[in-house]
N, C-alpha and C. Protein backbone atom coordinates (compact mmCIF):
# COMPACT_ATOMS: atom_id res chain seq x y z
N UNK A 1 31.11 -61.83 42.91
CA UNK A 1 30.74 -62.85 41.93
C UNK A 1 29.84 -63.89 42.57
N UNK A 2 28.62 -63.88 41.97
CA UNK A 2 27.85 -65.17 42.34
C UNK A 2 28.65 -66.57 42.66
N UNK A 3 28.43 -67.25 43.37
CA UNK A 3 29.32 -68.64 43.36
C UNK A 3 28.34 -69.46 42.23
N UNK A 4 27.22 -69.35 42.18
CA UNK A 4 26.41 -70.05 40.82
C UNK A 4 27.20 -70.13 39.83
N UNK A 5 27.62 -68.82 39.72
CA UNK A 5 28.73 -68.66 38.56
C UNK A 5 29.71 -68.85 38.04
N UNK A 6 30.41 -69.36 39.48
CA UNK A 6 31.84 -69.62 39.68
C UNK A 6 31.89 -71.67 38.87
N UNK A 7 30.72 -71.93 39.43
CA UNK A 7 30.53 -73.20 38.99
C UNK A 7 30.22 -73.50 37.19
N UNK A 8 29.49 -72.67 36.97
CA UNK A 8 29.46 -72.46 35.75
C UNK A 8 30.30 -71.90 34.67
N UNK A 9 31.00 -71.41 35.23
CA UNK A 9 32.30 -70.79 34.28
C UNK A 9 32.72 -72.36 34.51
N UNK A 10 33.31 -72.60 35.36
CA UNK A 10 34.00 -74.16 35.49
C UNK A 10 33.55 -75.26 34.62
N UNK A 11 32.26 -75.02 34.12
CA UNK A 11 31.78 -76.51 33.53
C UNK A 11 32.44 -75.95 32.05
N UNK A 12 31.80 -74.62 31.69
CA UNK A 12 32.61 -74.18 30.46
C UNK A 12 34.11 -74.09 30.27
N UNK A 13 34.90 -73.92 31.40
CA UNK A 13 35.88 -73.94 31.18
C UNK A 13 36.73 -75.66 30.70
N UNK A 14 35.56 -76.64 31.52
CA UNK A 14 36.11 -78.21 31.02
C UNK A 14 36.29 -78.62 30.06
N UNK A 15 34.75 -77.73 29.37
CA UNK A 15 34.48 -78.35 28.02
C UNK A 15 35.34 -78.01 27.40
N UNK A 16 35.63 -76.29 27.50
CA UNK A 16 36.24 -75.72 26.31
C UNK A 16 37.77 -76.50 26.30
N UNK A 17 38.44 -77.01 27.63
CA UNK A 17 39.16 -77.46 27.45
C UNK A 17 39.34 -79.43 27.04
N UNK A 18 38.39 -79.68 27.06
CA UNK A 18 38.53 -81.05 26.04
C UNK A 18 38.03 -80.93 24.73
N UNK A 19 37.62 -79.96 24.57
CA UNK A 19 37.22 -79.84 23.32
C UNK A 19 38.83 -79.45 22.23
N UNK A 20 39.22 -79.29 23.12
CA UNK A 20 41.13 -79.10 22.50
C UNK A 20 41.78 -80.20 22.38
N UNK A 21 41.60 -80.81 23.71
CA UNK A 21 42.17 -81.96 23.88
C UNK A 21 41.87 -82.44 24.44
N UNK A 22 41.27 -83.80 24.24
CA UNK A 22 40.44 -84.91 25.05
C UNK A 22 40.62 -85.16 26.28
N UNK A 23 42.51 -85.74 26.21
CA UNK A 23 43.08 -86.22 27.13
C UNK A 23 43.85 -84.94 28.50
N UNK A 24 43.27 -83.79 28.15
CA UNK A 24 43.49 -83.02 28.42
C UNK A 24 44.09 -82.90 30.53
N UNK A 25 42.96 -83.27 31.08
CA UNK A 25 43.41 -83.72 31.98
C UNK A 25 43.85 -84.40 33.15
N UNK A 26 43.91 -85.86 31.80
CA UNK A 26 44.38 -86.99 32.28
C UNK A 26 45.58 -86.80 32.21
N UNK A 27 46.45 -85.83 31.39
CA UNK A 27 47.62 -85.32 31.00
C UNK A 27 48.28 -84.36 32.42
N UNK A 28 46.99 -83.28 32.99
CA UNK A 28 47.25 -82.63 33.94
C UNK A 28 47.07 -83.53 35.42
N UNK A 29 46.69 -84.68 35.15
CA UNK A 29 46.78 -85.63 36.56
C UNK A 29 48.70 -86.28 36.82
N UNK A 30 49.11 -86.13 35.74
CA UNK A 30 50.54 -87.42 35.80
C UNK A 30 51.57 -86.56 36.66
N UNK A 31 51.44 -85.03 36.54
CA UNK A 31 52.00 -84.34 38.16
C UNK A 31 52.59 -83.05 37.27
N UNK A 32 53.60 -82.86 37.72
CA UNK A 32 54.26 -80.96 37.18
C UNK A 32 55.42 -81.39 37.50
N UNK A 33 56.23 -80.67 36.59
CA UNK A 33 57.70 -79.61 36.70
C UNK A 33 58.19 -78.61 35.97
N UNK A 34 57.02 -77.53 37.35
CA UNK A 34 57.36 -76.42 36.59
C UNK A 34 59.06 -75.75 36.55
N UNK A 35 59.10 -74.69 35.90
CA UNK A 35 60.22 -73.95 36.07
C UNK A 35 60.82 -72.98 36.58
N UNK A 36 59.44 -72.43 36.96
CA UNK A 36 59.29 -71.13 38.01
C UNK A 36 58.56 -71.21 39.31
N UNK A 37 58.99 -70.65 40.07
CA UNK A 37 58.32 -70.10 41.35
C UNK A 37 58.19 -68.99 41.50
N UNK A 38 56.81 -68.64 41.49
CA UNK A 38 56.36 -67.01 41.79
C UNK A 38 55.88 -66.88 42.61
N UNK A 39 56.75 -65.89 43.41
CA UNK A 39 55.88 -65.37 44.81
C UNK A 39 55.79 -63.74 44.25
N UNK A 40 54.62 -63.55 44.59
CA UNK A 40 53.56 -62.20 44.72
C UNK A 40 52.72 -62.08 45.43
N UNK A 41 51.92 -60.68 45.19
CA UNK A 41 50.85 -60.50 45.98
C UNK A 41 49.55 -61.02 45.66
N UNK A 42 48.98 -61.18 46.97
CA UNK A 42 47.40 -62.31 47.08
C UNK A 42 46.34 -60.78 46.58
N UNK A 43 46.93 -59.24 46.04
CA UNK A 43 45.92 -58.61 45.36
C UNK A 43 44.99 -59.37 44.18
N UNK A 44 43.80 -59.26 44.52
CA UNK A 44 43.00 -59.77 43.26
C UNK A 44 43.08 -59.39 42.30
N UNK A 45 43.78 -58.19 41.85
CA UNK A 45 44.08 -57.80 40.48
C UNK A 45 45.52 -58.41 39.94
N UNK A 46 46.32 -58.71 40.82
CA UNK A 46 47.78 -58.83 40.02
C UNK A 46 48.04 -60.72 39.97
N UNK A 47 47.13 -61.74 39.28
CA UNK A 47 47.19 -62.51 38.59
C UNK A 47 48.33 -63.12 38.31
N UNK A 48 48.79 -64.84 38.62
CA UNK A 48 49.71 -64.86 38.04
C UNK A 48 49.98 -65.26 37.38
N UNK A 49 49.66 -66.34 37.15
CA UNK A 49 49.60 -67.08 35.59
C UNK A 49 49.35 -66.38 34.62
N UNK A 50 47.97 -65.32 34.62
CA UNK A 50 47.47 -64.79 33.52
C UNK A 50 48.07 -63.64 32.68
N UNK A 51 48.80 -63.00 33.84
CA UNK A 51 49.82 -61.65 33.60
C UNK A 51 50.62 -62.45 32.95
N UNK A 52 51.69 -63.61 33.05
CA UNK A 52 52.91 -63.95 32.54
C UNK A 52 52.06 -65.30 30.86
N UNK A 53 51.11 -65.29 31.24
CA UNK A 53 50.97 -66.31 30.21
C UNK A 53 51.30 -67.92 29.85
N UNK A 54 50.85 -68.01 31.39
CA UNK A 54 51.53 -69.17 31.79
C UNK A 54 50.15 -70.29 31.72
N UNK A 55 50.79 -71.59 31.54
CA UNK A 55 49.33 -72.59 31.17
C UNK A 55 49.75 -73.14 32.51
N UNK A 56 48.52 -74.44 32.98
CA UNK A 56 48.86 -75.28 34.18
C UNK A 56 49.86 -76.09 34.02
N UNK A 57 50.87 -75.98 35.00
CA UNK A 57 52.01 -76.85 35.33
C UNK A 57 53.53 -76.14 34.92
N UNK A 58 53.36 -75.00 34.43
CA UNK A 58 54.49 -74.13 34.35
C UNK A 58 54.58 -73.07 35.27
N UNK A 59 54.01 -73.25 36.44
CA UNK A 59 54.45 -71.83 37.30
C UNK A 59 53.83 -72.77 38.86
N UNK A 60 55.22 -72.42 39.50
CA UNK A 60 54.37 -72.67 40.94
C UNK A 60 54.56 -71.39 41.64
N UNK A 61 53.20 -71.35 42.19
CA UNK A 61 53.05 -70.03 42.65
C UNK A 61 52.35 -69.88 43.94
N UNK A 62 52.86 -69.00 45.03
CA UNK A 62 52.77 -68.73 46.28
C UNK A 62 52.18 -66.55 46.33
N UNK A 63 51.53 -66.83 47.18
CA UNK A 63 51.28 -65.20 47.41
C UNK A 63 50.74 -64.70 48.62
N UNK A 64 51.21 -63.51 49.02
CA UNK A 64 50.64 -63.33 49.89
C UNK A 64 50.80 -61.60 49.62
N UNK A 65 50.03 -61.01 51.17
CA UNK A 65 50.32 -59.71 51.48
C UNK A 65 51.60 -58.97 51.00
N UNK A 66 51.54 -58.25 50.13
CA UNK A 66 52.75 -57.54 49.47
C UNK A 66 53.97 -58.64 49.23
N UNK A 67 53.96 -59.66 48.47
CA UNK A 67 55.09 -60.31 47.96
C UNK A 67 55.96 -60.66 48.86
N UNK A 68 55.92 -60.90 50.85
CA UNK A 68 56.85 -60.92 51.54
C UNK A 68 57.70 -62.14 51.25
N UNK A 69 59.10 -62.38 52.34
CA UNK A 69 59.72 -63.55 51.87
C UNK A 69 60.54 -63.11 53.32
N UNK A 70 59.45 -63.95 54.50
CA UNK A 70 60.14 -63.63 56.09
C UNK A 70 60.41 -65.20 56.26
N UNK A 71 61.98 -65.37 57.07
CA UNK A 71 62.35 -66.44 57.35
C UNK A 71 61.57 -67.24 58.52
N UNK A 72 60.79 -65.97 59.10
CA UNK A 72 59.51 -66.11 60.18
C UNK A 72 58.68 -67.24 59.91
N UNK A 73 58.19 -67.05 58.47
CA UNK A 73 57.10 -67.55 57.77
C UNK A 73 57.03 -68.82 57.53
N UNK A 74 57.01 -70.08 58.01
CA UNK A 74 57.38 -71.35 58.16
C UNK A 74 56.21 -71.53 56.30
N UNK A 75 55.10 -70.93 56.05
CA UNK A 75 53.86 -71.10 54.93
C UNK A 75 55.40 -70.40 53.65
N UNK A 76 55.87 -69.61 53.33
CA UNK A 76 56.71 -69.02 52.67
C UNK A 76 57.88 -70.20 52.31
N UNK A 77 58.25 -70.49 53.97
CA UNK A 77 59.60 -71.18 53.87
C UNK A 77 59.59 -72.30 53.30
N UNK A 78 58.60 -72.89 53.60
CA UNK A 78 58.07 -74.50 52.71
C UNK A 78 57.91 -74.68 51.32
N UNK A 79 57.02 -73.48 51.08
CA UNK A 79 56.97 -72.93 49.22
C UNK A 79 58.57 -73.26 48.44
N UNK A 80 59.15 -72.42 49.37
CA UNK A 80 60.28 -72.14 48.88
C UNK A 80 61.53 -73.28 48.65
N UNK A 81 60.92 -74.07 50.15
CA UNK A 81 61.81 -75.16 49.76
C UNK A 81 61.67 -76.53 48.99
N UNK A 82 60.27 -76.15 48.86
CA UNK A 82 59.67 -78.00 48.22
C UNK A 82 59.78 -77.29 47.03
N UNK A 83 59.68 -75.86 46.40
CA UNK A 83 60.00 -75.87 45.08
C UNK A 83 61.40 -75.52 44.91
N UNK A 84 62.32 -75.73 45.44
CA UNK A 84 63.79 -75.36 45.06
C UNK A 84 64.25 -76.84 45.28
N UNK A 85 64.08 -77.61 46.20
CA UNK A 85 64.68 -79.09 46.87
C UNK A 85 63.71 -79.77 45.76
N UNK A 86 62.71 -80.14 46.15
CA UNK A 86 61.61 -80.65 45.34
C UNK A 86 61.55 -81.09 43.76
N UNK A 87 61.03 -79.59 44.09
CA UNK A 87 60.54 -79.52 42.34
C UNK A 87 61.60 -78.83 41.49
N UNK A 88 62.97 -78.60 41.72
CA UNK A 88 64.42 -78.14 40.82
C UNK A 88 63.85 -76.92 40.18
N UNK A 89 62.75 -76.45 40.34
CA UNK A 89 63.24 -74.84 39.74
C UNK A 89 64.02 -74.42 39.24
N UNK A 90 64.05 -73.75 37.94
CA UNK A 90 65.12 -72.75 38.04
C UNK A 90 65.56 -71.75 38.07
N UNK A 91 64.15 -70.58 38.52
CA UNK A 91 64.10 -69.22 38.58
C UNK A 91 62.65 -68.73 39.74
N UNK A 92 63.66 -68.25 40.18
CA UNK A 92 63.09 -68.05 41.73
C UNK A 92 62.30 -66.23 41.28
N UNK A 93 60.64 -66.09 41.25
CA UNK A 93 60.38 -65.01 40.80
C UNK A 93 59.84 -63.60 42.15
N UNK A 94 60.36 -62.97 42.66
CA UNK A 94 59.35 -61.92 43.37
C UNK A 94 58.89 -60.84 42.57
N UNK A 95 57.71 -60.60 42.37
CA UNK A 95 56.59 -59.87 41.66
C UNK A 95 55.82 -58.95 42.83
N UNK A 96 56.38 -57.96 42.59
CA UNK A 96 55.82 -57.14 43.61
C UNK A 96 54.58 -56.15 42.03
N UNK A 97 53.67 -55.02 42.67
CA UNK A 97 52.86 -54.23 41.77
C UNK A 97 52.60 -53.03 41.93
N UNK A 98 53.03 -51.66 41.55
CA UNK A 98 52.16 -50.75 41.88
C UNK A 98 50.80 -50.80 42.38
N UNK A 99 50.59 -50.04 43.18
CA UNK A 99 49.18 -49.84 43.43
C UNK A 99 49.14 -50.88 45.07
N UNK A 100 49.97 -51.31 45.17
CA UNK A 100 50.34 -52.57 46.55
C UNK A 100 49.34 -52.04 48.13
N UNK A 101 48.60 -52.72 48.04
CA UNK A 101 47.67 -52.17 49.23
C UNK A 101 48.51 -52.15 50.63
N UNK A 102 48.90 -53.03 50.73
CA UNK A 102 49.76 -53.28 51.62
C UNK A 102 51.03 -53.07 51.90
N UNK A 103 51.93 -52.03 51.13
CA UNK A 103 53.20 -51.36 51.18
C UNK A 103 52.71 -50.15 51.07
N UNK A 104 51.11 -49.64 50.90
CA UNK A 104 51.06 -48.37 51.00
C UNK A 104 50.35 -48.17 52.78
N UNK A 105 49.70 -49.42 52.93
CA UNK A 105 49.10 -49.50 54.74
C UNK A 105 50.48 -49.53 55.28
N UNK A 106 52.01 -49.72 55.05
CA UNK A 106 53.36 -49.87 55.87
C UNK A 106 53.96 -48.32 56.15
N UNK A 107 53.55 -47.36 54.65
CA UNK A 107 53.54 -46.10 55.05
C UNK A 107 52.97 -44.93 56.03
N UNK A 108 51.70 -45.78 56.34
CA UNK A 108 50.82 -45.07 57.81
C UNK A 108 51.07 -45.57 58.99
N UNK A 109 51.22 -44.69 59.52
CA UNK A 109 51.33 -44.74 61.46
C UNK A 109 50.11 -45.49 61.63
N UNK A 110 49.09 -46.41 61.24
CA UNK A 110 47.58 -46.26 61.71
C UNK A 110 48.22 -47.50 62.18
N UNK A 111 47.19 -47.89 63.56
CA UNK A 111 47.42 -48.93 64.18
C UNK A 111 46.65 -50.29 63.41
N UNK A 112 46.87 -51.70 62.81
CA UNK A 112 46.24 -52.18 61.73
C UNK A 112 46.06 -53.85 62.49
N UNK A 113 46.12 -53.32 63.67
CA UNK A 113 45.63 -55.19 64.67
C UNK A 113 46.71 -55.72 64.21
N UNK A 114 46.29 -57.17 63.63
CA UNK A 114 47.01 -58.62 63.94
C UNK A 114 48.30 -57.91 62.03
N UNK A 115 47.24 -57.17 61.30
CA UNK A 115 48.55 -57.25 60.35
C UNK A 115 49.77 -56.26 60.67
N UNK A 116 49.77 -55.41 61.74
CA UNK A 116 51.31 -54.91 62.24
C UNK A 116 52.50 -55.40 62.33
N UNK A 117 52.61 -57.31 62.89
CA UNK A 117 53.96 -57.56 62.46
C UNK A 117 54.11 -57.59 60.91
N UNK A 118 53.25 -57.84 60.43
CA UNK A 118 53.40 -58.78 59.00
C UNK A 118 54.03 -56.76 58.05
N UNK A 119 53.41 -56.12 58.58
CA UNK A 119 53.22 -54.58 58.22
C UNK A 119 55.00 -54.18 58.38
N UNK A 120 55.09 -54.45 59.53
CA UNK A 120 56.83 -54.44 59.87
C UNK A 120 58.03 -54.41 59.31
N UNK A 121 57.74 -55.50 58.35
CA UNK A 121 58.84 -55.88 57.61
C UNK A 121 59.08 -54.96 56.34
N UNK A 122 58.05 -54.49 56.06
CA UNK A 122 57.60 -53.71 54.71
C UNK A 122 58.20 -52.38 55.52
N UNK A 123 57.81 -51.64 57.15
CA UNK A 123 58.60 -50.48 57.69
C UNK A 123 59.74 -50.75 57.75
N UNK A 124 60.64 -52.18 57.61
CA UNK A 124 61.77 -52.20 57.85
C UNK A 124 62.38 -52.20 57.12
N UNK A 125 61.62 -52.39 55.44
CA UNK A 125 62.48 -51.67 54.22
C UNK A 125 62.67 -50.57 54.02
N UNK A 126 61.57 -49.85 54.42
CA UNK A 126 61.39 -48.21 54.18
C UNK A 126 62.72 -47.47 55.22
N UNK A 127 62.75 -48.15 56.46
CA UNK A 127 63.90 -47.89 57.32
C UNK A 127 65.32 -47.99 56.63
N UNK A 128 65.31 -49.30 56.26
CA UNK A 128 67.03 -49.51 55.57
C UNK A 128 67.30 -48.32 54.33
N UNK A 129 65.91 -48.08 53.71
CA UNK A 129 65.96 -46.79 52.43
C UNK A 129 65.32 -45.54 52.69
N UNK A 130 65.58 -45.27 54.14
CA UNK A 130 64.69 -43.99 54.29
C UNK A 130 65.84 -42.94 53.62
N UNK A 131 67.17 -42.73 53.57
CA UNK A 131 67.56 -41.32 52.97
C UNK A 131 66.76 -41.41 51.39
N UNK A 132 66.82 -42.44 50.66
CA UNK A 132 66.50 -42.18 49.58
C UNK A 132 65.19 -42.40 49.46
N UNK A 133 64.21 -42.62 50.12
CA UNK A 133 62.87 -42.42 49.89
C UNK A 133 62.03 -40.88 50.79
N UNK A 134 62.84 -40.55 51.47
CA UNK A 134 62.73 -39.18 52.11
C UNK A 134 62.89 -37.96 51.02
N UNK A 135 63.90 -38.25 50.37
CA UNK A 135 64.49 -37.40 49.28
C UNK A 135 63.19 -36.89 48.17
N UNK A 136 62.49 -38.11 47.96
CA UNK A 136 61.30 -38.23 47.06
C UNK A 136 60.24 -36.94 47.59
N UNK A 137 59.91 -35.86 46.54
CA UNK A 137 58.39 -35.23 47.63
C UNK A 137 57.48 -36.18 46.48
N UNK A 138 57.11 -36.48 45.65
CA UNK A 138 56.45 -36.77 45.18
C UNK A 138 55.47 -37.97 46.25
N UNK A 139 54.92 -37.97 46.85
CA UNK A 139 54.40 -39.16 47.12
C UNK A 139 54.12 -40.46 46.66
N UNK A 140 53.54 -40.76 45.28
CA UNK A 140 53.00 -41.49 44.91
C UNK A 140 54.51 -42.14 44.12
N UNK A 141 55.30 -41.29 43.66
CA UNK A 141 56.92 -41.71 43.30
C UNK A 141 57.12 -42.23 44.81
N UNK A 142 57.29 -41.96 45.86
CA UNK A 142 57.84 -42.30 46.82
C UNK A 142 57.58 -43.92 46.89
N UNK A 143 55.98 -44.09 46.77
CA UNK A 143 55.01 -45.26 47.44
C UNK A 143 55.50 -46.61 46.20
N UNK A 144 55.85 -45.53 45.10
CA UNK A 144 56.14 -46.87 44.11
C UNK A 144 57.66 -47.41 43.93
N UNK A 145 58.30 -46.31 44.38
CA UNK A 145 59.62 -46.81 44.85
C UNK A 145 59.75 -47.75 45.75
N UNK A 146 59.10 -47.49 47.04
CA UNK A 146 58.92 -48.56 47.95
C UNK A 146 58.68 -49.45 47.44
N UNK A 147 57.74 -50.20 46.72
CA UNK A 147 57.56 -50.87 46.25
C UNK A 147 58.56 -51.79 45.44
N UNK A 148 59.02 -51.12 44.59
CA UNK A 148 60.41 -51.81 44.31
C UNK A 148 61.64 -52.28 44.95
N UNK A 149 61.77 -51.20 46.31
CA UNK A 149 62.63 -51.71 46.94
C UNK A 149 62.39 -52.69 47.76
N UNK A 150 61.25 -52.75 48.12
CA UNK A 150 60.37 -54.21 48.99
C UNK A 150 60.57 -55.82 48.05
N UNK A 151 60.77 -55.21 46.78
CA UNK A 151 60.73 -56.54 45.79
C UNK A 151 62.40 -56.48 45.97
N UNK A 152 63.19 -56.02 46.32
CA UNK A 152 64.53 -56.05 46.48
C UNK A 152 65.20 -56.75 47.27
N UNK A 153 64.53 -56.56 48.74
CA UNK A 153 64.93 -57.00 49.75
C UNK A 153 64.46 -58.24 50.22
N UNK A 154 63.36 -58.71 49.75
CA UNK A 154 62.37 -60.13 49.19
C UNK A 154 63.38 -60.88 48.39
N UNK A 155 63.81 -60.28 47.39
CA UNK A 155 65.05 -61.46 46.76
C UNK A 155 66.21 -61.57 47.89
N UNK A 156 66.50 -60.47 48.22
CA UNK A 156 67.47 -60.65 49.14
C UNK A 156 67.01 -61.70 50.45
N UNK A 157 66.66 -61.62 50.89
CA UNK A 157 65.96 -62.52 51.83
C UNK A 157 66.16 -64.02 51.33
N UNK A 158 65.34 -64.52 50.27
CA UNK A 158 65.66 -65.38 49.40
C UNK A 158 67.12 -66.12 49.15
N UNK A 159 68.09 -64.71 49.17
CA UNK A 159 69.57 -65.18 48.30
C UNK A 159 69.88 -65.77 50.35
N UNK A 160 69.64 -65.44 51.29
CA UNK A 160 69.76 -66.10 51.93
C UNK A 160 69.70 -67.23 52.61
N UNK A 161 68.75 -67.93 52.39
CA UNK A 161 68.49 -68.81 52.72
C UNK A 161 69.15 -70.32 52.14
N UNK A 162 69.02 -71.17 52.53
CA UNK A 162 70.10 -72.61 52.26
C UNK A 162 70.26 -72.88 51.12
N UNK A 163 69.09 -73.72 51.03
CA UNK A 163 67.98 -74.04 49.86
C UNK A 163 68.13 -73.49 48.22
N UNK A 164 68.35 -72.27 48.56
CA UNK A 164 68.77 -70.98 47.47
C UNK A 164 69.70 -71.24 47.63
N UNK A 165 70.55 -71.02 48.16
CA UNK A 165 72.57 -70.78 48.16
C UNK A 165 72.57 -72.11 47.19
N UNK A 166 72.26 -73.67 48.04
CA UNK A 166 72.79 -74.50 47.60
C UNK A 166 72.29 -74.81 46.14
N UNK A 167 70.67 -74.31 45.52
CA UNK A 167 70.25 -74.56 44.22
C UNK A 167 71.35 -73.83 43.27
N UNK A 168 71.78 -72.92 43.91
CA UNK A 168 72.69 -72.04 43.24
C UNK A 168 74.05 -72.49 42.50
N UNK A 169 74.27 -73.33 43.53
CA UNK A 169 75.82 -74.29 43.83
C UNK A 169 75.70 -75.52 42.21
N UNK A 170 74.12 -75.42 42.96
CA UNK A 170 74.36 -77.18 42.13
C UNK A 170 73.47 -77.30 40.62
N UNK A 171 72.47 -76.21 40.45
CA UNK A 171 72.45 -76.12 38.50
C UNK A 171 72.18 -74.55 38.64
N UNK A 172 72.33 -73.68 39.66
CA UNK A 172 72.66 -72.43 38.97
C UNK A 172 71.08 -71.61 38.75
N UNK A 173 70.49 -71.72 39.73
CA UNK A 173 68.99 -71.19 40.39
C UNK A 173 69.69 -69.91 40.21
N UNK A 174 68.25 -68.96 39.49
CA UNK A 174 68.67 -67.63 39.68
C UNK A 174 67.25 -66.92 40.52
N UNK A 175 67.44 -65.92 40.82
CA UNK A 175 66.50 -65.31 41.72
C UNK A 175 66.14 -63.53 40.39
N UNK A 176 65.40 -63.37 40.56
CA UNK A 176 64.64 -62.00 39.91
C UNK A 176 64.02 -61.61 40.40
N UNK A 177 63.33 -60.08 40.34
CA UNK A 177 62.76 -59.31 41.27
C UNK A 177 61.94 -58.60 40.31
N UNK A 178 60.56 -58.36 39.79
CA UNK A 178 59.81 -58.15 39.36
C UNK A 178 58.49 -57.19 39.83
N UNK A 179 58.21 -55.87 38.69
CA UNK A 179 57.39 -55.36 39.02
C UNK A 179 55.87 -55.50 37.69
N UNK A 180 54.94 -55.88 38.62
CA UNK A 180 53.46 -55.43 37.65
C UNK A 180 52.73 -54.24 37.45
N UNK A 181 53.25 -53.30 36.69
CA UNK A 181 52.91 -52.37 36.69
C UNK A 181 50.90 -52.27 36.24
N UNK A 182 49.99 -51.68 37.49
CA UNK A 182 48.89 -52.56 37.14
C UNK A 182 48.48 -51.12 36.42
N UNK A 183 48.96 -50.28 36.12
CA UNK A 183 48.62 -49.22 35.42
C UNK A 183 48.70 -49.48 33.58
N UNK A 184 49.68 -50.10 33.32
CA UNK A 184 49.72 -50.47 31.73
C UNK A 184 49.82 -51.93 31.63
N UNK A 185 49.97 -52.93 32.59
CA UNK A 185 49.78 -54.00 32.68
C UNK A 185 50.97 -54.93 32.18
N UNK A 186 51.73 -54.51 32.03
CA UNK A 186 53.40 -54.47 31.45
C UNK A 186 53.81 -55.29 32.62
N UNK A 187 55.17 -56.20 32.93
CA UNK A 187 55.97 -56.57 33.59
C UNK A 187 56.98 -55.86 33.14
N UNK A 188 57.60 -55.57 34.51
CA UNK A 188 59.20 -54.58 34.53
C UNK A 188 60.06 -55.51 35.32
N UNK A 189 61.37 -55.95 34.82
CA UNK A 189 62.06 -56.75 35.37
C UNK A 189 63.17 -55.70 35.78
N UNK A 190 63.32 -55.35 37.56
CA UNK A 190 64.01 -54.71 37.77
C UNK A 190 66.00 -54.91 38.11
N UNK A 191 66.09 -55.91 37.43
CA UNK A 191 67.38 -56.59 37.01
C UNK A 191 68.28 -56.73 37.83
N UNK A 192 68.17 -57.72 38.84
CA UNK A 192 68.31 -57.87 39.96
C UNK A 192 69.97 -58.58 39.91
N UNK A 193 70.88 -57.84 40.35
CA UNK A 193 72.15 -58.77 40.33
C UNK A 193 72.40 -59.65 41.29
N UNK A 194 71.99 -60.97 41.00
CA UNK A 194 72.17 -62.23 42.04
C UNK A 194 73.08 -62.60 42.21
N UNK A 195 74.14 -62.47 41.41
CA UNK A 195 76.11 -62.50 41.91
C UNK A 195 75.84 -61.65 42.76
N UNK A 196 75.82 -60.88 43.00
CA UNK A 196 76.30 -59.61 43.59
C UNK A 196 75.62 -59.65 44.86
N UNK A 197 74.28 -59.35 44.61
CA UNK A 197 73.50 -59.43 45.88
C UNK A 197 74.30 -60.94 47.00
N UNK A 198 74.70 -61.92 46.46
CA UNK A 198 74.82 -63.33 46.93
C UNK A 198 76.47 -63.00 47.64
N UNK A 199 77.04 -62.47 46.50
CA UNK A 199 78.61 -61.51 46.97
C UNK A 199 78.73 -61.10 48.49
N UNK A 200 77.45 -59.95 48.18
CA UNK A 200 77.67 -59.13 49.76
C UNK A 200 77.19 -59.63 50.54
N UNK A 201 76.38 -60.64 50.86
CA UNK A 201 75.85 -61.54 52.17
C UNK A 201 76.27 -62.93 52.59
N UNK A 202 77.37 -63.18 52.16
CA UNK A 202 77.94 -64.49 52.08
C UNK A 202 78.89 -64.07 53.21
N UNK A 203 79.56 -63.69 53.46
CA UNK A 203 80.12 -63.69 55.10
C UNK A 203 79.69 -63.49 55.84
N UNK A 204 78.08 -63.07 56.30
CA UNK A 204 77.02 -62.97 57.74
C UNK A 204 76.68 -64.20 57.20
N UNK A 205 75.62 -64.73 55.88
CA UNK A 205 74.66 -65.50 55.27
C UNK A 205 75.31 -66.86 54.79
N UNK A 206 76.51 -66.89 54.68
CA UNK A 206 76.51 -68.13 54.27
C UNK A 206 76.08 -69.40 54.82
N UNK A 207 75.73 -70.49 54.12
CA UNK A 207 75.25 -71.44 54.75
C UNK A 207 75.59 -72.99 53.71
N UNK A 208 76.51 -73.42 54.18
CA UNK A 208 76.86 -74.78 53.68
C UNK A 208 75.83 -75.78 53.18
């Protein structure tokens, strides 16, 4: 895309939006509280606002390389906590997508430089689910399974952490695990049990 262009969509996009409403965004200056936090992938196709239909100030949203959620990640961990402490959230979103460039680069042996740790974590799902993704011949079933189970273990990750436990405690933060299917363009909510998941990690994970 031309950047000429980029500027010019922008002037149209001002107008078109005071032309709605004047005060339009003197309204979007007084600050946000949104209700969601979406973490997904930084793919240029899987959109987030636009997929869910969301206007400015209803979605805070974080993304990166395949939807991760590493306690490593000090850029992740901050997201997570200025919108759970912060900004009271109340639905914690991971949006993972078919087609995931980067959970299908976790399936190759190829050596990939500086993104191998980041690559890791995505082999270390495929590890915790290798009987049942071995089982798969289908490949491309295999790659999209992964995929889901990567958005699995991303909430899980999540149900660990403080921040989460305690939003949980105190108005009842829920966590979901979400797929964009970029083939029909559909959201699939893969119905993530956050009792449960929160159940089985609370005697390694708990955290006061």
């Amino acid at each position: 895309m031309n950047l000429d262009t980029v500027f010019s969509n922008n002037k149209s996009w001002v107008k078109e939006k005071l032309s709605l409403n004047k005060n339009y965004f003197e309204e979007l200056g007084k600050g946000q509280s949104p209700e969601l936090l979406y973490i997904g992938c930084s793919d240029s196709r899987a959109t987030a606002e636009e997929l869910m239909g969301a206007k400015p100030g209803e979605v805070f949203v974080h993304r990166n390389i395949a939807n991760m959620v590493s306690g490593l990640d000090l850029n992740t961990m901050s997201v997570v906590e200025y919108a759970v402490v912060h900004l009271k959230v109340e639905h914690v979103i991971v949006c993972g997508h078919y087609g995931c460039g980067g959970v299908k680069a976790a399936m190759q042996s190829a050596d990939l430089g500086i993104l191998n740790p980041w690559l890791r974590n995505i082999r270390d799902v495929y590890r915790i689910h290798s009987k049942e993704l071995n089982s798969i011949e289908c490949e491309e079933k295999k790659y999209e399974r992964l995929v889901e189970l990567n958005v699995k273990e991303q909430c899980v990750n999540l149900i660990k952490t403080a921040s989460v436990q305690k939003a949980y405690r105190d108005h009842g933060l829920k966590v979901h695990g979400w797929i964009f299917d970029i083939h029909t363009g559909k959201l699939i909510d893969l119905k993530i049990d956050f009792e449960k998941y929160l159940e089985d990690i609370m005697e390694i994970y708990h955290l006061d």
